[in-house]
C-alpha atoms as a PDB file:
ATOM      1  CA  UNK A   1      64.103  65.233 113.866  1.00  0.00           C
ATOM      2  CA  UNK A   2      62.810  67.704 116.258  1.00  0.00           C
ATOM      3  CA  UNK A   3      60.296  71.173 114.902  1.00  0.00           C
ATOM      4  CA  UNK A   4      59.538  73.655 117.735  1.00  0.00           C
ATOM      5  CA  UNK A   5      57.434  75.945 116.562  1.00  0.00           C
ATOM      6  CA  UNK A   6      56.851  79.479 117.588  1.00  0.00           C
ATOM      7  CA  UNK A   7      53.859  81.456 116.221  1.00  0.00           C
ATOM      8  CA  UNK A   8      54.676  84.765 115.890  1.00  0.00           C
ATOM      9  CA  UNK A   9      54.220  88.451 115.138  1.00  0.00           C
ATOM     10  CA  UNK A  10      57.746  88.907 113.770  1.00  0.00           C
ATOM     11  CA  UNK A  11      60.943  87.272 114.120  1.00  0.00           C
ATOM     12  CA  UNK A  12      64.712  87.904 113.169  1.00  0.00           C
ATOM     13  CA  UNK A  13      67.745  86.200 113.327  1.00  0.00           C
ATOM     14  CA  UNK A  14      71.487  88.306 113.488  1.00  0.00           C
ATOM     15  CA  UNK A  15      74.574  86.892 112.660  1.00  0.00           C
ATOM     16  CA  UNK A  16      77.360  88.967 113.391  1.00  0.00           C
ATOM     17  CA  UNK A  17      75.727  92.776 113.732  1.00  0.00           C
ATOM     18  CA  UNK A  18      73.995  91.875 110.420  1.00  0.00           C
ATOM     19  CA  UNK A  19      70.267  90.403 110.109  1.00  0.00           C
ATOM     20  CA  UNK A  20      69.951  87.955 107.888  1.00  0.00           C
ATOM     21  CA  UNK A  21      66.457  86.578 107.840  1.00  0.00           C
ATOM     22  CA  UNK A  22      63.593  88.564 109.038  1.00  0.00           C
ATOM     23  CA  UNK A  23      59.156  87.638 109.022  1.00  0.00           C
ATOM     24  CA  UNK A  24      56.231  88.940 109.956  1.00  0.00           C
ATOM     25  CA  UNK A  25      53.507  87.525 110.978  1.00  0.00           C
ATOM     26  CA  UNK A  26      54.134  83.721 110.889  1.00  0.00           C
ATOM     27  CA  UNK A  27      56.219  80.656 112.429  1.00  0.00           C
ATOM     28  CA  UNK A  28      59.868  80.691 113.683  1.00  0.00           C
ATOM     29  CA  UNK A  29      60.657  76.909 113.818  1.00  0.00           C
ATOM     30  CA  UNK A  30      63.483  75.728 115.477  1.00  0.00           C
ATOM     31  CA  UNK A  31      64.973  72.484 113.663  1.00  0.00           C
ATOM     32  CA  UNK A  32      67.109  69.876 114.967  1.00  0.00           C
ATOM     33  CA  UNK A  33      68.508  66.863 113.806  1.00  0.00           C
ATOM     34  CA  UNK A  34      68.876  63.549 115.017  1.00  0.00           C
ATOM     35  CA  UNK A  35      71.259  60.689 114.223  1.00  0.00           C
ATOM     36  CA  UNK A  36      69.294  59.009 111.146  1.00  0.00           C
ATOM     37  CA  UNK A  37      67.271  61.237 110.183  1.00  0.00           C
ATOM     38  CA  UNK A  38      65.833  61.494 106.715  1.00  0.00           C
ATOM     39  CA  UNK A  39      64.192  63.283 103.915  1.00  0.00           C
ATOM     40  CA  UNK A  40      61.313  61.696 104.567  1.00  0.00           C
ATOM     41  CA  UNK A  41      61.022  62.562 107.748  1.00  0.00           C
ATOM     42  CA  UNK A  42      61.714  65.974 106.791  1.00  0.00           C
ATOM     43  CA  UNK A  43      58.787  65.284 104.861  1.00  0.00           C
ATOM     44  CA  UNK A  44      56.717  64.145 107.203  1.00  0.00           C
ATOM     45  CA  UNK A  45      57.242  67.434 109.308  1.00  0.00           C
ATOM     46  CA  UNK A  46      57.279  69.777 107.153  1.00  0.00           C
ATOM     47  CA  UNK A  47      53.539  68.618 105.962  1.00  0.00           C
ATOM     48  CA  UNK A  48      52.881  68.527 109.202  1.00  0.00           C
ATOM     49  CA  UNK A  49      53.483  71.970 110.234  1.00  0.00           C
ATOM     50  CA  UNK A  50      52.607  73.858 107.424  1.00  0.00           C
ATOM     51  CA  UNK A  51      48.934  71.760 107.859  1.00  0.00           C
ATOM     52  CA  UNK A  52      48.611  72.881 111.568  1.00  0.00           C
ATOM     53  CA  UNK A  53      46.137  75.174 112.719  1.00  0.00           C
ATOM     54  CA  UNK A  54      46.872  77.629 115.243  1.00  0.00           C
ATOM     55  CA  UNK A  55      45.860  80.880 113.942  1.00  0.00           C
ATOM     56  CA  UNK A  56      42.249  82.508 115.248  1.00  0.00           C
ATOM     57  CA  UNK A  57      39.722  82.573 112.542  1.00  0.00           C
ATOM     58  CA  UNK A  58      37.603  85.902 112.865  1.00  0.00           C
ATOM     59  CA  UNK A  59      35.497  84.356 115.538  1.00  0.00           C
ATOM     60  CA  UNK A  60      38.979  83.960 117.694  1.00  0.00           C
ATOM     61  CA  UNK A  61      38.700  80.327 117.328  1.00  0.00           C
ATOM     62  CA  UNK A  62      41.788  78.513 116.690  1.00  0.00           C
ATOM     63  CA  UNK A  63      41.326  77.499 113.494  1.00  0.00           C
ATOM     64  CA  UNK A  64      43.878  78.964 110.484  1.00  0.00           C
ATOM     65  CA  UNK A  65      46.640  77.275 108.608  1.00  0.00           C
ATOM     66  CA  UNK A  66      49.889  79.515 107.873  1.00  0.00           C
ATOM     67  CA  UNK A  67      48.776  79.499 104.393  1.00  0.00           C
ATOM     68  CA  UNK A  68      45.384  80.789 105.558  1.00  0.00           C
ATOM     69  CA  UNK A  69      46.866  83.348 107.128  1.00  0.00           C
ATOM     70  CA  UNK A  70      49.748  84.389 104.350  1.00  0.00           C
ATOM     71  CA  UNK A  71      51.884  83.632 106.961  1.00  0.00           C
ATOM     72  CA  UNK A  72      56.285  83.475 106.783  1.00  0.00           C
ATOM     73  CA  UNK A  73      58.551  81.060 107.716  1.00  0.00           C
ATOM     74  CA  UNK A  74      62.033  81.966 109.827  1.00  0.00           C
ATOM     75  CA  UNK A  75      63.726  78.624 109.924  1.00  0.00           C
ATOM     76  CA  UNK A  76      66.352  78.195 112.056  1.00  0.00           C
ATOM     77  CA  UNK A  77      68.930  75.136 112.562  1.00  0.00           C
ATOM     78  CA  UNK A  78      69.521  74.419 116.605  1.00  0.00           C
ATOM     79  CA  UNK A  79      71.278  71.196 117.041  1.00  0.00           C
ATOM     80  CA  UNK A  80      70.959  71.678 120.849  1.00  0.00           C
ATOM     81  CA  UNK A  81      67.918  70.478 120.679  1.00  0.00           C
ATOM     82  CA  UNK A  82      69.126  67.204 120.958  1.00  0.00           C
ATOM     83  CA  UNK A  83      71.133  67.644 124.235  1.00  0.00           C
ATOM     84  CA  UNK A  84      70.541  65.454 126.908  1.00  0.00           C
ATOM     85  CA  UNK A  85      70.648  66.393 130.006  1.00  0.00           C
ATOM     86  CA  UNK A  86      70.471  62.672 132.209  1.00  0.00           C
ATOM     87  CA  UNK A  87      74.424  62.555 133.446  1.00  0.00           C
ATOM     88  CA  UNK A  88      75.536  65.701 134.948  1.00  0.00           C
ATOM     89  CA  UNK A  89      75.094  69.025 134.511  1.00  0.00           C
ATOM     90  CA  UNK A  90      76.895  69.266 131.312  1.00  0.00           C
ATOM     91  CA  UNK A  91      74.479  68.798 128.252  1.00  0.00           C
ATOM     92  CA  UNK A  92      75.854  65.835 125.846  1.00  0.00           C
ATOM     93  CA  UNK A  93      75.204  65.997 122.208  1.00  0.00           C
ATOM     94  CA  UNK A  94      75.771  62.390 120.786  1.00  0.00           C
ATOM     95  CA  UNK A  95      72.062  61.903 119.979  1.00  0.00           C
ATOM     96  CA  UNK A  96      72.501  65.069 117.118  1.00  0.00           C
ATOM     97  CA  UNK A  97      72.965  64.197 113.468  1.00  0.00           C
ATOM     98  CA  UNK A  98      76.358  64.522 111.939  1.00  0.00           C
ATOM     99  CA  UNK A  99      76.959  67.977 110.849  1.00  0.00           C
ATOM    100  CA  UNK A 100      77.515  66.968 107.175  1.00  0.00           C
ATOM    101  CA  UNK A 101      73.603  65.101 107.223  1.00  0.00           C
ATOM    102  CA  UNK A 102      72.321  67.877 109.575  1.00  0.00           C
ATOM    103  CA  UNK A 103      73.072  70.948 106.929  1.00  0.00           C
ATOM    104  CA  UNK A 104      71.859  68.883 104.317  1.00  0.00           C
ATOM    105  CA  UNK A 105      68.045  68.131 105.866  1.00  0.00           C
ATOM    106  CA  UNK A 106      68.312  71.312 107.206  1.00  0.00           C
ATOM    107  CA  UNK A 107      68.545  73.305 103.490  1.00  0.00           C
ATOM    108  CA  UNK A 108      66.303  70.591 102.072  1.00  0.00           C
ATOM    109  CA  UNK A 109      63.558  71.712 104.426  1.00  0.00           C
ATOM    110  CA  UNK A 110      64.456  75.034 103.487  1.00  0.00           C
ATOM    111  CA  UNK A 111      63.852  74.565  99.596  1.00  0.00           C
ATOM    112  CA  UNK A 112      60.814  72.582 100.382  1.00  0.00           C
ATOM    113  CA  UNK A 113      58.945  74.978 102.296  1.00  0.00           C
ATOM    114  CA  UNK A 114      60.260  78.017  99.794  1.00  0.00           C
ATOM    115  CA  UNK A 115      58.192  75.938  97.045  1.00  0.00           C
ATOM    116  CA  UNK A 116      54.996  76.352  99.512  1.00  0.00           C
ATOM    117  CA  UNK A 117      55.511  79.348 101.814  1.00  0.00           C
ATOM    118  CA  UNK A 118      55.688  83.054  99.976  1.00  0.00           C
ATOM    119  CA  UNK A 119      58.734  83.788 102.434  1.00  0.00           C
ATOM    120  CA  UNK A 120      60.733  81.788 104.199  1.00  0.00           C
ATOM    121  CA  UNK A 121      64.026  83.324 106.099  1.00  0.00           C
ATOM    122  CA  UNK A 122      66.359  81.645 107.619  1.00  0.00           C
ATOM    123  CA  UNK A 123      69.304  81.942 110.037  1.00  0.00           C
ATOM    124  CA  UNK A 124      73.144  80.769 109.235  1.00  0.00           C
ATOM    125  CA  UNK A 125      73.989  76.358 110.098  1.00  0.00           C
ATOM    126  CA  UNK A 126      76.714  76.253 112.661  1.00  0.00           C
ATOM    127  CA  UNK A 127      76.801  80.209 113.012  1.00  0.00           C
ATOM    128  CA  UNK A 128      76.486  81.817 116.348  1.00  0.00           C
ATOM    129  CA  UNK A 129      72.927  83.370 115.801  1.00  0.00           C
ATOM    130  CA  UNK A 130      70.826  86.174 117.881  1.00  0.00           C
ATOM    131  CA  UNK A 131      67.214  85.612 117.935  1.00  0.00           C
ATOM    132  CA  UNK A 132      64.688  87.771 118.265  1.00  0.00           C
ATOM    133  CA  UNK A 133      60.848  87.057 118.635  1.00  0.00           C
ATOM    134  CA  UNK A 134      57.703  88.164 119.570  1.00  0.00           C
ATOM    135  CA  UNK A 135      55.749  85.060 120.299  1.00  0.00           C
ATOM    136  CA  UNK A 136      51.561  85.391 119.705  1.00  0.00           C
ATOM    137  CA  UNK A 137      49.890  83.994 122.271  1.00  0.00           C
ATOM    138  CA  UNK A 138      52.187  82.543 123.604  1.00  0.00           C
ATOM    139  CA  UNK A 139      51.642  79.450 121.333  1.00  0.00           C
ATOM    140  CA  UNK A 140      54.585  76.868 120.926  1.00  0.00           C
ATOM    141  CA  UNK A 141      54.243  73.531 119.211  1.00  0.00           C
ATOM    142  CA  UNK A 142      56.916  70.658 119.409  1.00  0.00           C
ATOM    143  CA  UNK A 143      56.864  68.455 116.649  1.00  0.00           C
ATOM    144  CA  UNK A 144      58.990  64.830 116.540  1.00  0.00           C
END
C-alpha cells in the first residue's frame, strides 16, 4: 500500500463537471493498492499519517499534527501508483491490488479516518477524476 501525501491549502476532486469532495486547509493523500494488501496495513498508514508532523507551529518550526491544526482529509484512490515502468515505455500494472480488494481498503481507510478527522472528502474508485490542489510548501510525503 502506497500514501502520497500532499499538504495543502485546499484541494478538490471533479468527476464529470461536478465536484465531489472538496478541503481546506489539510492533506490530499493519494492511495494505492498493492497485491496483498491488508487492513492492517491500512492501519498501519493511516496511524501513520494522521501522527505526522508537517505543519509550522507559530515559531515556523515544523512541528503540527493535522489534528493540531483542524486539518481535512481529501482521499483519493490512484491505482497508478503501482505502475512500473522497468520494460518499455508502456507503464504495467500487475503489481496493483485487484479492483474488488482495492475499493474495499480504499473505503475502509475512508471510514477510519472519518472516525478521527472532522472532514474527510473523497474522490470516486475507478472514476476518471480532475484534481485540483494548491500544495503548501511544497511539502509531499510518500508513505509504504
Amino acid at each position: 500500500m502506497k500514501f502520497v501525501i500532499q499538504r495543502v491549502s485546499h484541494a478538490s476532486v471533479t468527476v464529470d463537471g461536478t465536484v465531489i469532495g472538496t478541503i481546506g486547509k489539510g492533506y490530499l493523500v493519494l492511495i494505492g493498492v498493492g497485491q496483498g494488501d491488508t487492513r492492517a496495513e491500512a492501519d498501519r498508514l493511516v496511524k501513520k499519517m494522521l501522527g505526522l508532523r508537517i505543519f509550522p507551529d507559530g515559531n515556523g518550526k515544523i512541528n503540527l499534527s493535522l489534528k493540531d491544526v483542524d486539518g481535512e482529509l481529501l482521499l483519493v484512490s490512484q491505482f497508478t501508483l503501482y505502475a512500473d515502468c522497468s520494460h518499455g515505455n508502456r507503464p504495467g500494472f500487475t503489481n496493483a491490488g485487484d479492483p474488488k480488494l482495492a475499493c474495499e481498503l480504499y473505503k475502509y481507510i475512508i471510514e477510519s479516518c472519518q472516525g478521527q478527522v472532522s472532514k474527510v472528502g473523497t474522490g470516486s474508485f475507478g472514476a476518471d477524476m480532475k484534481v485540483e490542489l494548491v500544495n503548501d510548501g511544497p511539502f509531499t510525503i510518500i508513505l509504504e
